[in-house]
N, C-alpha and C. Protein backbone atom coordinates (compact mmCIF):
# COMPACT_ATOMS: atom_id res chain seq x y z
N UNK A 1 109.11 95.92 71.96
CA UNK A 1 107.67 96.15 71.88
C UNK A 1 106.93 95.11 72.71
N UNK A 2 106.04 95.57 73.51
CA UNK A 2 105.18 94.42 74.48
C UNK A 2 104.63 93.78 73.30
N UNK A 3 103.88 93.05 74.46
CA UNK A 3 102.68 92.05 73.85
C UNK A 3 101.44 92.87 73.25
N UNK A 4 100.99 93.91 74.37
CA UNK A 4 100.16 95.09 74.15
C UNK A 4 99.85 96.00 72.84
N UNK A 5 101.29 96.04 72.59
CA UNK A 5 101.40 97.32 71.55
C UNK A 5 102.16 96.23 69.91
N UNK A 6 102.23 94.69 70.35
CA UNK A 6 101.74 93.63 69.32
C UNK A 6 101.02 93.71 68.88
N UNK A 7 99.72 93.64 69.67
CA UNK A 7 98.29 93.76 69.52
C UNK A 7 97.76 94.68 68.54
N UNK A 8 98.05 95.81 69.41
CA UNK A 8 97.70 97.20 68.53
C UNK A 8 98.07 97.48 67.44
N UNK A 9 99.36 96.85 66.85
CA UNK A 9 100.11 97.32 65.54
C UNK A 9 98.78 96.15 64.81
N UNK A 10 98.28 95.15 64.83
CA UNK A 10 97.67 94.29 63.71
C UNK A 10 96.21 95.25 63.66
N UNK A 11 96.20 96.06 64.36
CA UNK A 11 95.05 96.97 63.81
C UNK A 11 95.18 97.13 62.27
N UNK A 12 96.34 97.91 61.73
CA UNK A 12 96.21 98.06 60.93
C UNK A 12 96.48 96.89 59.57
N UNK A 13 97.00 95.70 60.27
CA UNK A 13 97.26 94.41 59.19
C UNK A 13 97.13 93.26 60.06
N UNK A 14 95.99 93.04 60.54
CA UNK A 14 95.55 92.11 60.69
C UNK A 14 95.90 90.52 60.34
N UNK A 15 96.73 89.64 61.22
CA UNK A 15 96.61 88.49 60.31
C UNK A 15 96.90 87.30 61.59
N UNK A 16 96.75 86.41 61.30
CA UNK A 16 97.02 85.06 62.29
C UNK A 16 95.76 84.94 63.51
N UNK A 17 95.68 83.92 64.42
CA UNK A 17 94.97 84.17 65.52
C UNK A 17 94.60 85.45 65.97
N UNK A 18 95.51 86.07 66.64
CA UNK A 18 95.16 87.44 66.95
C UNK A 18 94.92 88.75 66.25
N UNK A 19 95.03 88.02 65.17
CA UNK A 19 93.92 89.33 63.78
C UNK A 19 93.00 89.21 63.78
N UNK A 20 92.61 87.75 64.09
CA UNK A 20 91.06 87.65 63.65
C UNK A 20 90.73 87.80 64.60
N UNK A 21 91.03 87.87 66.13
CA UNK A 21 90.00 88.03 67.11
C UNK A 21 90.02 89.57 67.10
N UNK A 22 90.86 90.67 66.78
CA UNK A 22 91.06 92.03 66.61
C UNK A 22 89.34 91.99 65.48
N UNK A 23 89.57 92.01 64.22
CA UNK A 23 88.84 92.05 63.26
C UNK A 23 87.18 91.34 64.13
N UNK A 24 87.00 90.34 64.50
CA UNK A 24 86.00 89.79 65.35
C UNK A 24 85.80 91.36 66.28
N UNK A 25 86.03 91.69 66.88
CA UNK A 25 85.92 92.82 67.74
C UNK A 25 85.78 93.68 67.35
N UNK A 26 86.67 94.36 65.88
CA UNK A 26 86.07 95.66 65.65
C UNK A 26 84.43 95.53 64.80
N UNK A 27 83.97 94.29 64.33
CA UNK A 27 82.77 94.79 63.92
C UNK A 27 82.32 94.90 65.05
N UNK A 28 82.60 94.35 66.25
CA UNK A 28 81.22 94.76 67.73
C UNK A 28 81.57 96.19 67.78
N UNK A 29 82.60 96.45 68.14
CA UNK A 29 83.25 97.64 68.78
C UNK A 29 83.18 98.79 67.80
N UNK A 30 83.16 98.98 66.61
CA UNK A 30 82.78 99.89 65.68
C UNK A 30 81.75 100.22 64.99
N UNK A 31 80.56 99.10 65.53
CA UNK A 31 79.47 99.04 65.41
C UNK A 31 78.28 100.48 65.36
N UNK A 32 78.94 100.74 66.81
CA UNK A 32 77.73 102.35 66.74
C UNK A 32 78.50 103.43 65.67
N UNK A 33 79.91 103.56 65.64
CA UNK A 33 80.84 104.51 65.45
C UNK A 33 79.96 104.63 63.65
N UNK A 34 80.65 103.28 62.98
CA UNK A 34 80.21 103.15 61.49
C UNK A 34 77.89 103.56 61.32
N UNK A 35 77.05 102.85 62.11
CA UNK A 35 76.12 103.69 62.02
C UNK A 35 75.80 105.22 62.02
N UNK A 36 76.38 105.26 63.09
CA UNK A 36 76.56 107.17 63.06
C UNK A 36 76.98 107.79 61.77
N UNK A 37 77.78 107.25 61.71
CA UNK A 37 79.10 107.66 60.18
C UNK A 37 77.53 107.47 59.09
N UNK A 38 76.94 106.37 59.02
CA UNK A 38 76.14 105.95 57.75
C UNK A 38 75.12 107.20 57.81
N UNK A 39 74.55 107.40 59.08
CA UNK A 39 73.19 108.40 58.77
C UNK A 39 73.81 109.85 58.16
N UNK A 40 75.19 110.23 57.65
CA UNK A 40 75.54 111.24 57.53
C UNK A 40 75.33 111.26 55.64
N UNK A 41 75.24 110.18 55.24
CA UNK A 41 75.40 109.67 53.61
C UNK A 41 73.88 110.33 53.28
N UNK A 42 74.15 111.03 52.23
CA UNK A 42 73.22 112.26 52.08
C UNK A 42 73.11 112.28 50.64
N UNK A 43 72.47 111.44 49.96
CA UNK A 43 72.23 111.04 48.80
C UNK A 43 71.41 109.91 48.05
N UNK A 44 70.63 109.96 47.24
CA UNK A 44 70.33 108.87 46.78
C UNK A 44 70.20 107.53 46.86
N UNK A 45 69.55 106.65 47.04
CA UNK A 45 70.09 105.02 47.10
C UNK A 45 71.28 105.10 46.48
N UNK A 46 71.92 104.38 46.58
CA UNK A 46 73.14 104.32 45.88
C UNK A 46 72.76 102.67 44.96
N UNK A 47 73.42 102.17 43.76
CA UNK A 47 73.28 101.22 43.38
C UNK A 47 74.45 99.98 43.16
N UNK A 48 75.85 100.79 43.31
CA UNK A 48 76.94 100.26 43.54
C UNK A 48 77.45 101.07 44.57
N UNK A 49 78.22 100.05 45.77
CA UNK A 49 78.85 100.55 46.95
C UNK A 49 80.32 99.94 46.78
N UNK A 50 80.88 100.36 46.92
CA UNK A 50 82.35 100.40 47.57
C UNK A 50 82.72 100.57 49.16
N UNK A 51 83.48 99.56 49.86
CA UNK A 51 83.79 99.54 51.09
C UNK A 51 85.11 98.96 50.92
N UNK A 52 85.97 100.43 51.29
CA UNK A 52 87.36 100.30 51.12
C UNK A 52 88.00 99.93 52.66
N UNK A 53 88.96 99.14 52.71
CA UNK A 53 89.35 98.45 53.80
C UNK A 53 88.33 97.86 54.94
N UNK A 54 87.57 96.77 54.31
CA UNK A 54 86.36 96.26 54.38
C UNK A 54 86.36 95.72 55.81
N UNK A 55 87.66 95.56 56.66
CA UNK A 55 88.19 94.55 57.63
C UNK A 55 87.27 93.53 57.56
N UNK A 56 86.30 93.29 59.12
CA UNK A 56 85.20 92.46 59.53
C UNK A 56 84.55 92.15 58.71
N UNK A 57 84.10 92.94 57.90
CA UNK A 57 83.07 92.90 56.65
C UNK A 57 81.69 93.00 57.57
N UNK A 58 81.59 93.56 58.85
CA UNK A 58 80.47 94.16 59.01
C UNK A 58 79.56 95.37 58.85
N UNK A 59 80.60 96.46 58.42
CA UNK A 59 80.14 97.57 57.94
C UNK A 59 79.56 97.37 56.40
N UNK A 60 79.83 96.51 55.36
CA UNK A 60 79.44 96.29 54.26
C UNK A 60 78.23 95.68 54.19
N UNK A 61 78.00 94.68 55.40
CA UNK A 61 76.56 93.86 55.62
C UNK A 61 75.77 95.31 55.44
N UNK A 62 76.17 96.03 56.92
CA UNK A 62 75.20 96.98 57.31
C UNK A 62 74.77 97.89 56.14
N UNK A 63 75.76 97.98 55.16
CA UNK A 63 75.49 98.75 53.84
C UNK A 63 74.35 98.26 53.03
N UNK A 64 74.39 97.07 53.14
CA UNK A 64 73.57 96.62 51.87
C UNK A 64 71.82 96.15 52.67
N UNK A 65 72.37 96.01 54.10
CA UNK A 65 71.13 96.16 54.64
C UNK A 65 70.03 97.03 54.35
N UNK A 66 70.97 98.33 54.60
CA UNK A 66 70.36 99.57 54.37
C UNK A 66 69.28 100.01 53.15
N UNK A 67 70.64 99.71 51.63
CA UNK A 67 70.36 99.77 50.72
C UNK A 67 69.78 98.62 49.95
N UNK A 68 68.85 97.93 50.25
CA UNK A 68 68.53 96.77 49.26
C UNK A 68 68.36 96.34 48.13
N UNK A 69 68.54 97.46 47.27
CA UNK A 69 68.46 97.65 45.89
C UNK A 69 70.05 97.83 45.36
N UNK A 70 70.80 97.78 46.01
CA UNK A 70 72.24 98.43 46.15
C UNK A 70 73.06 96.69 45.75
N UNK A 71 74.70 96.67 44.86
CA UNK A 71 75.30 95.64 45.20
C UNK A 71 76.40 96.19 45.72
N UNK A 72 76.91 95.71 46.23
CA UNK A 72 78.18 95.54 47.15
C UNK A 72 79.82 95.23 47.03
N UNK A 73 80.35 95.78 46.88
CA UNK A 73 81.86 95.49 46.79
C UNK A 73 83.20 95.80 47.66
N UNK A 74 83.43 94.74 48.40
CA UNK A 74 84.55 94.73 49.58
C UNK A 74 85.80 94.41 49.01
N UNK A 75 86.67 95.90 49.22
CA UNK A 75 88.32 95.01 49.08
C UNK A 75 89.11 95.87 50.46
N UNK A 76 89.72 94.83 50.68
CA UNK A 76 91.07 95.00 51.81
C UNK A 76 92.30 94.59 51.27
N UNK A 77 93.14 95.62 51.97
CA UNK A 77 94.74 94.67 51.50
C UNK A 77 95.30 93.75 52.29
N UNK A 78 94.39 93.05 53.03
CA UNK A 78 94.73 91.78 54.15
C UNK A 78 94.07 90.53 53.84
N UNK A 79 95.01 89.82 53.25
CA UNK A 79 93.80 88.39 52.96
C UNK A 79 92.74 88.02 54.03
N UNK A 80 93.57 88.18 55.53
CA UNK A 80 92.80 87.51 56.55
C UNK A 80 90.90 88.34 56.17
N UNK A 81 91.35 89.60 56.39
CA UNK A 81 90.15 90.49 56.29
C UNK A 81 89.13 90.29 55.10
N UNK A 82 89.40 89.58 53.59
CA UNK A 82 88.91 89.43 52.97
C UNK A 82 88.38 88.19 52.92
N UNK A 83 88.75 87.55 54.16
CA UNK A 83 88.52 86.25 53.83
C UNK A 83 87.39 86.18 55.07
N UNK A 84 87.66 87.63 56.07
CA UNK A 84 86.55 87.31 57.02
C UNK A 84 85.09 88.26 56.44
N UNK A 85 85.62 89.01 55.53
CA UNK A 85 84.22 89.51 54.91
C UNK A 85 83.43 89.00 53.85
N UNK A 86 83.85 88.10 53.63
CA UNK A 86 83.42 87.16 52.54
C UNK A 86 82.70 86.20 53.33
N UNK A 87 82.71 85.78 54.72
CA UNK A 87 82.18 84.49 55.89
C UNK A 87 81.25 85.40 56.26
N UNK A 88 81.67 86.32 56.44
CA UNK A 88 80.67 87.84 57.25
C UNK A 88 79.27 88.01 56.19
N UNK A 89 79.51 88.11 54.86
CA UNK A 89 78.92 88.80 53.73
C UNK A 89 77.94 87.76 53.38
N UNK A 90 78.21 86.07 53.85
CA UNK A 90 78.26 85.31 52.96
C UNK A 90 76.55 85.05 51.89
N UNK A 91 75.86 85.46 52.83
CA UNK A 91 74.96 85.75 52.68
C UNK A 91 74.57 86.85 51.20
N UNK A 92 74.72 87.64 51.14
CA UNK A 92 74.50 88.74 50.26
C UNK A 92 75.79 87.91 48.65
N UNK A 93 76.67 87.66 49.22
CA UNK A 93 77.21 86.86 47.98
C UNK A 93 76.42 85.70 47.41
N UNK A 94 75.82 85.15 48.26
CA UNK A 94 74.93 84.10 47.39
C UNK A 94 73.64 84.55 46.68
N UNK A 95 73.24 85.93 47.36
CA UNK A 95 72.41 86.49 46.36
C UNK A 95 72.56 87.15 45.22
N UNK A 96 74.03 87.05 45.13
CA UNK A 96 74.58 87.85 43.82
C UNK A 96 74.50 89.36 44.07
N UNK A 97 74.78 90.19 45.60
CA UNK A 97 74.83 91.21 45.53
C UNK A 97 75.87 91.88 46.27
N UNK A 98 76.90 90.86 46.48
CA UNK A 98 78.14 90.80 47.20
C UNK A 98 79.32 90.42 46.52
N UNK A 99 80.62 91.38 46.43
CA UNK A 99 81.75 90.21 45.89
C UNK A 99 82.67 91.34 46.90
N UNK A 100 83.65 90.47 46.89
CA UNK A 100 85.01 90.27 48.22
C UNK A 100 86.38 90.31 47.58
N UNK A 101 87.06 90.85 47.20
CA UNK A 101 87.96 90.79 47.18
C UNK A 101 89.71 91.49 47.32
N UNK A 102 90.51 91.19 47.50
CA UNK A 102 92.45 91.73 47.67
C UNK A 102 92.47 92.83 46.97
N UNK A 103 92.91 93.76 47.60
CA UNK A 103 92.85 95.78 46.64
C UNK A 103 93.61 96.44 47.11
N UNK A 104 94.65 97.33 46.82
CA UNK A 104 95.14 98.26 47.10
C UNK A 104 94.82 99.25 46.81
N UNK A 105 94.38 100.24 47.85
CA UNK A 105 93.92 101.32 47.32
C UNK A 105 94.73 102.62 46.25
N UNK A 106 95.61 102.38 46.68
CA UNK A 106 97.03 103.57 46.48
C UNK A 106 97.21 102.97 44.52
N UNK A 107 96.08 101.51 44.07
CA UNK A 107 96.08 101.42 42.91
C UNK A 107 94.98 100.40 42.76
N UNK A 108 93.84 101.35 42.59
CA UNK A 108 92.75 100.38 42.40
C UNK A 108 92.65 99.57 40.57
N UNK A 109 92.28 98.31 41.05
CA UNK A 109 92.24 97.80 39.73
C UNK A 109 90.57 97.62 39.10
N UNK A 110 90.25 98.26 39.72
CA UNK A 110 88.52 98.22 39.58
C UNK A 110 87.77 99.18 38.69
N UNK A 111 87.10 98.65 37.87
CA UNK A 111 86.51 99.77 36.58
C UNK A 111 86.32 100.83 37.09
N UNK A 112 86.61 101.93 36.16
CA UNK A 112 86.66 103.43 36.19
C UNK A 112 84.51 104.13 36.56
N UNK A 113 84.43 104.81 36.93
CA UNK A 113 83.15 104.91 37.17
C UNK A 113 82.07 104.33 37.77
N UNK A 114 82.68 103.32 38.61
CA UNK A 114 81.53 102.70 38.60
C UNK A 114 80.69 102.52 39.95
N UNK A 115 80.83 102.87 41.10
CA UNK A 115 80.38 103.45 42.41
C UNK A 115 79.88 104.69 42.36
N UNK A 116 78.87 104.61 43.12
CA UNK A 116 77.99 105.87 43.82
C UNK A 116 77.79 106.11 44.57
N UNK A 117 78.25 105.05 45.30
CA UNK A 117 78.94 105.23 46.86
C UNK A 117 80.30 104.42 47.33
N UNK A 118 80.97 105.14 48.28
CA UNK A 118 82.36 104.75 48.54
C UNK A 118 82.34 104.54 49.59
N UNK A 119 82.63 103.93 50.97
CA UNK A 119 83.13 104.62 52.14
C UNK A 119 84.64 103.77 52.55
N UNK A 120 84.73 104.29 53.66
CA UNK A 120 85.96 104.00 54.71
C UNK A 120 85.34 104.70 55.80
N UNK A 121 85.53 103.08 56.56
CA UNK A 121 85.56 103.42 57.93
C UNK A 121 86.61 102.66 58.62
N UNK A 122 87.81 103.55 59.52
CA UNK A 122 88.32 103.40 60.23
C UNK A 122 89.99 102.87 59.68
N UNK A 123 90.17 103.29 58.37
CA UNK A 123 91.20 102.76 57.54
C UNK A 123 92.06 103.85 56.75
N UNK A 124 91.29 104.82 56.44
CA UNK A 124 92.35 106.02 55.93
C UNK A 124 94.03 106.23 56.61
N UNK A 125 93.84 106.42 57.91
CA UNK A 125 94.90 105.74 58.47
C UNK A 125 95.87 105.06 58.00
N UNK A 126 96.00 104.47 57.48
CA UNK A 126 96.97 103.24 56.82
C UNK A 126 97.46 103.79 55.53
N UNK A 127 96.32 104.59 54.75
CA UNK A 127 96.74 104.69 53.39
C UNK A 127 98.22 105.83 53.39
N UNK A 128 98.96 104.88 52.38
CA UNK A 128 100.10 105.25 52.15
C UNK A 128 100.57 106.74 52.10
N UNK A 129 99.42 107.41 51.05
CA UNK A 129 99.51 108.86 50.63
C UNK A 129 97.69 109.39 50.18
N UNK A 130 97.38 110.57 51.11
CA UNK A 130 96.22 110.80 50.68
C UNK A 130 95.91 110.96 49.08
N UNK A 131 96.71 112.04 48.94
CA UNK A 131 95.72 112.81 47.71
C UNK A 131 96.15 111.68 46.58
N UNK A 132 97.08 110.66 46.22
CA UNK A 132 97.17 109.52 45.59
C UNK A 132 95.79 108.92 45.36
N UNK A 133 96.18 108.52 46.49
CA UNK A 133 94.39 107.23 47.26
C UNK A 133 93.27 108.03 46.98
N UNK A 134 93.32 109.21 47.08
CA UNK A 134 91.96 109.99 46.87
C UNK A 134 91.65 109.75 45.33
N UNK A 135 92.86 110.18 44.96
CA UNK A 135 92.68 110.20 43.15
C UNK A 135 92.43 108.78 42.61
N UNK A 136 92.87 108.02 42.76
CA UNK A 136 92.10 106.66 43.05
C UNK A 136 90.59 106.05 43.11
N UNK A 137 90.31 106.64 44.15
CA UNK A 137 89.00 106.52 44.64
C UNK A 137 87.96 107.34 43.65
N UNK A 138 88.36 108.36 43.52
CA UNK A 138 87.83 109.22 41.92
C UNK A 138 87.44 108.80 41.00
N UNK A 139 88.65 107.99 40.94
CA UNK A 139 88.70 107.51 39.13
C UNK A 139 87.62 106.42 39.24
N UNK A 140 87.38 105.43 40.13
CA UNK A 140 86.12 104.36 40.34
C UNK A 140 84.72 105.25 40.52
N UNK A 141 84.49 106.35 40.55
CA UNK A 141 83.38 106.89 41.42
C UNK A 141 82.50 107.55 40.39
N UNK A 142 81.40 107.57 39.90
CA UNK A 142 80.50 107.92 39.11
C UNK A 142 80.37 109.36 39.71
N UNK A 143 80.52 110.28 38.76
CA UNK A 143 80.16 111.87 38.72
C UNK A 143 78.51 111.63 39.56
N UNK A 144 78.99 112.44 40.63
CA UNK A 144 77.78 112.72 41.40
C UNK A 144 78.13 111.90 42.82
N UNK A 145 78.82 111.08 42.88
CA UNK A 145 78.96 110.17 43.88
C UNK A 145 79.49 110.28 44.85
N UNK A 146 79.31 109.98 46.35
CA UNK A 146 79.84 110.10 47.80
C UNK A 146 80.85 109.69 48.32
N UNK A 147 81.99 110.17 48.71
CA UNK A 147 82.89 109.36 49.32
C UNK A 147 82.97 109.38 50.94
N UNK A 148 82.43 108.71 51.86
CA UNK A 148 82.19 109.12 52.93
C UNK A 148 83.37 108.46 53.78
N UNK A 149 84.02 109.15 54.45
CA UNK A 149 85.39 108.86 55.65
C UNK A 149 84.77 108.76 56.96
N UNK A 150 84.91 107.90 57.87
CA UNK A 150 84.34 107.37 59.21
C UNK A 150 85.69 107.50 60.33
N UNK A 151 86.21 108.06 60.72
CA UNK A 151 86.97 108.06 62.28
C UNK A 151 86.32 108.74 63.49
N UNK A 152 87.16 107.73 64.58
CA UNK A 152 86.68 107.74 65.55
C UNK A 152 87.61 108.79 66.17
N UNK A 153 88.54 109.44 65.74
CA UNK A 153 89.36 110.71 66.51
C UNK A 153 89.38 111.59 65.11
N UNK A 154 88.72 112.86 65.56
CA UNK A 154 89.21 113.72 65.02
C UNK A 154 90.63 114.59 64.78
N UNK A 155 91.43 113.63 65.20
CA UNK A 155 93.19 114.05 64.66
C UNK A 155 93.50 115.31 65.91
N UNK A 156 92.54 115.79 66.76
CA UNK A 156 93.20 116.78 67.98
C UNK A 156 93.40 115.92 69.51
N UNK A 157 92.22 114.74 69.55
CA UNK A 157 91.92 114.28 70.93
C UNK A 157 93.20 113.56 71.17
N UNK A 158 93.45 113.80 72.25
CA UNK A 158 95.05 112.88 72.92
C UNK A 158 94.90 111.46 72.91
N UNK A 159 93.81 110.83 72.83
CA UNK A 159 93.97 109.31 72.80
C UNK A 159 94.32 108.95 71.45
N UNK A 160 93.70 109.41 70.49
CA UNK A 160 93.69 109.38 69.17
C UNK A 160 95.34 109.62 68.66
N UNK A 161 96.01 110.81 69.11
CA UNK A 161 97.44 110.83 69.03
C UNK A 161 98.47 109.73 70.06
N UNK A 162 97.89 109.55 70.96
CA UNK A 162 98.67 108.29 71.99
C UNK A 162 98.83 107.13 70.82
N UNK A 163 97.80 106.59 70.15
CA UNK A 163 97.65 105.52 69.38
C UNK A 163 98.25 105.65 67.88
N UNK A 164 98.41 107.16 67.48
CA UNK A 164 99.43 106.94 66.35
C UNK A 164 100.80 106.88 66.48
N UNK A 165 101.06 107.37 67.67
CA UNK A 165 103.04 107.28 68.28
C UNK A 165 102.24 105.33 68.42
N UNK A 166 102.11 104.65 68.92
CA UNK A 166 101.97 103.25 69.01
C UNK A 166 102.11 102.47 68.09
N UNK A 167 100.98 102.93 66.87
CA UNK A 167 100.75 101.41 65.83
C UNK A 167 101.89 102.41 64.71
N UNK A 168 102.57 101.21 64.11
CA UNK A 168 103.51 101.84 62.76
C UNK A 168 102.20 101.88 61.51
N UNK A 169 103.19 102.85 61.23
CA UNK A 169 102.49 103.72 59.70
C UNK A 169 101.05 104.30 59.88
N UNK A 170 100.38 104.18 60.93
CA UNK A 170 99.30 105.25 61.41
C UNK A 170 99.72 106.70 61.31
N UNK A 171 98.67 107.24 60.64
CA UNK A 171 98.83 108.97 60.99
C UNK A 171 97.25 109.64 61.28
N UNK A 172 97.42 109.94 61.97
CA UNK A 172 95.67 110.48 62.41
C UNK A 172 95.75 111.45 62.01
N UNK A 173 94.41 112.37 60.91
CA UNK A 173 94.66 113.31 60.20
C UNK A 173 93.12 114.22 61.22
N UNK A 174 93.48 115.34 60.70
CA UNK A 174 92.32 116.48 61.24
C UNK A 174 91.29 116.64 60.04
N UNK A 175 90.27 116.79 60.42
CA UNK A 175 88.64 117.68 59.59
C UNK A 175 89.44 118.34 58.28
N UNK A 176 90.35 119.17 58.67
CA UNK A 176 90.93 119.94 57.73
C UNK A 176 92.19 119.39 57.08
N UNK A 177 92.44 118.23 56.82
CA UNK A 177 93.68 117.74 56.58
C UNK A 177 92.90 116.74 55.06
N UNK A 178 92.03 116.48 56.05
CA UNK A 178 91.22 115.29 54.86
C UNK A 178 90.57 116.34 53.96
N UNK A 179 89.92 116.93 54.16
CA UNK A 179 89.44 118.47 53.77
C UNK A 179 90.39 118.69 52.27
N UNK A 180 91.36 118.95 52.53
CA UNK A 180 92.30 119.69 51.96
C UNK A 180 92.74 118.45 51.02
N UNK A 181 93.29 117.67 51.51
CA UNK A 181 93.56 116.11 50.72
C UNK A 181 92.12 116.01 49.36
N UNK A 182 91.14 115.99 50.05
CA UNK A 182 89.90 115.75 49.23
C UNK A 182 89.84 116.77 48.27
N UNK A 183 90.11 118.41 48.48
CA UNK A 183 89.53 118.76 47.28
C UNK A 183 91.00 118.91 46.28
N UNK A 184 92.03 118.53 46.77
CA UNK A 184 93.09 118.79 45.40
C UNK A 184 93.27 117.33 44.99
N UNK A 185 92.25 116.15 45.39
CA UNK A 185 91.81 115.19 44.32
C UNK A 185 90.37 115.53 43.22
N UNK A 186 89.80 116.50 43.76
CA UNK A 186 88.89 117.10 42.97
C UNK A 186 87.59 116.59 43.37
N UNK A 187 87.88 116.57 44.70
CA UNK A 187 86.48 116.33 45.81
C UNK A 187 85.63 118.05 45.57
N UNK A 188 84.37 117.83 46.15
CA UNK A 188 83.90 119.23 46.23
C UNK A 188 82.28 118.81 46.93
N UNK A 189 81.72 119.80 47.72
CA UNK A 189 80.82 119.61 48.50
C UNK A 189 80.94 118.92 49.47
N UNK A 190 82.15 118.95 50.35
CA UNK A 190 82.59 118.27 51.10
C UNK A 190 81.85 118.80 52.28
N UNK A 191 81.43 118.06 53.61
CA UNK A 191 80.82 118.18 54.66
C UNK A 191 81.24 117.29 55.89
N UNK A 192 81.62 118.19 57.02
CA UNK A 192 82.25 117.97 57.95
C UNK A 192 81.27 117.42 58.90
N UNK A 193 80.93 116.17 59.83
CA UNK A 193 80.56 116.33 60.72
C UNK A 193 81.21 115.51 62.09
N UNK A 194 80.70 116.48 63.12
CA UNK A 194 81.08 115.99 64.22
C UNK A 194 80.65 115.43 65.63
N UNK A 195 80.86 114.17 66.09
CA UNK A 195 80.00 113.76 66.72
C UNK A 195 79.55 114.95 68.26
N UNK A 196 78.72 114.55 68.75
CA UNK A 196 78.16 115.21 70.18
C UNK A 196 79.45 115.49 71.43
N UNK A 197 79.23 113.87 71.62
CA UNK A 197 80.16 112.93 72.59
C UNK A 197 81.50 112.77 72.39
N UNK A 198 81.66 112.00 71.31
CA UNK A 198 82.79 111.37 70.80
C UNK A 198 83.76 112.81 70.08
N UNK A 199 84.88 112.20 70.13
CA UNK A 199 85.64 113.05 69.26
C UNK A 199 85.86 112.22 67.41
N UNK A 200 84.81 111.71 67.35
CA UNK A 200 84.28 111.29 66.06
C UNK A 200 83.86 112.29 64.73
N UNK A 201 84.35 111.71 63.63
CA UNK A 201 84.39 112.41 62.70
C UNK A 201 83.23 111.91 61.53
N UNK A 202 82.54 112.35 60.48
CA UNK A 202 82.33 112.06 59.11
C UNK A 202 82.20 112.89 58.39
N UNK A 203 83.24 112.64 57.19
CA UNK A 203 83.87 113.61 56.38
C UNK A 203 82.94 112.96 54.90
N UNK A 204 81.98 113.66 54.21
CA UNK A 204 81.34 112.92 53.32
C UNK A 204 82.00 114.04 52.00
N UNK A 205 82.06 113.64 51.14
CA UNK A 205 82.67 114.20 49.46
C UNK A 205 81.80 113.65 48.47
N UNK A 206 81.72 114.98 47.51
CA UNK A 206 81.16 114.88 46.63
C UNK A 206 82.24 114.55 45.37
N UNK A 207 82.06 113.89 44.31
CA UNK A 207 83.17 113.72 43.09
C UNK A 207 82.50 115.00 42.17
């Protein structure tokens, strides 16, 4: 394996020098992708957020930006990542509307009900087994609540498949894959959208 496709595999586990400058980069670089993704969240203020595989911890800032009435909760399964969204966040943690911490999704240890909003951006990818992780994500999520999915390939575009033969344990899924995953966790009102330009996705769910 090059140096190159070194690189690329800490996408998905991030750690040492060259995690953090990866993680440093994707909040620039995922910056417009995760806004786009946000204007699709079609509900309520939310008052508890969830940001599952939090990396940078810049998409969680941008959350609570949004929502100011909203608190905040980041977990990743990468210390490095939790440790850079917590430096990222640090701010909103000292207001008491931020906490950071180590999670597996595939077994969340986090009270039953208690989000009204969820997202992932740019991390489904990784998870072990959908409809598991989905059911998961359920069980934390207050009846009525959003689970919104953020990728930047909709699972057909060839770059998007170049890069899952590359990084290990990547699988790039389609509109209809997550679709299908989501409602035999007992998703429903699910809504597809798709970017203009991009072969960008946001997949938002209702619990």
């Amino acid at each position: 394996m090059g140096f190159r496709e070194k690189l690329l595999n800490l996408c998905g586990k991030p750690k040492g020098f060259f995690g953090r400058r990866i993680l440093r980069r994707m909040n620039v670089s995922h910056t417009e992708l995760a806004d786009w993704g946000m204007s699709h969240i079609r509900t309520a203020p939310p008052k508890e957020i969830l940001d599952v595989g939090c990396g940078g911890g810049r998409h969680l800032y941008a959350l609570l930006t949004k929502y100011p009435e909203a608190n905040g909760t980041g977990i990743d399964y990468m210390p490095l990542a939790v440790s850079m969204t917590k430096h990222f966040n640090r701010k909103y943690i000292k207001a008491g509307r931020c906490s950071v911490e180590w999670g597996d999704v595939s077994r969340l240890t986090l009270p039953a009900e208690k989000f009204d909003l969820v997202t992932a951006f740019e991390t489904v990818y990784f998870w072990p087994e959908l409809i598991p992780c989905f059911n998961q994500v359920a069980r934390v999520m207050k009846p009525g609540g959003v689970f919104l999915i953020v990728h930047e390939t909709d699972g057909l575009d060839p770059v998007g498949r170049k890069y899952e033969k590359i990084i290990d344990l990547m699988t790039v899924y389609t509109a209809e894959e997550l679709e299908e995953a989501l409602r035999a966790a007992g998703f429903s009102e699910i809504a597809v959208s798709h970017h203009e330009t991009f072969p960008w996705i946001a997949v938002a769910a209702r619990k």
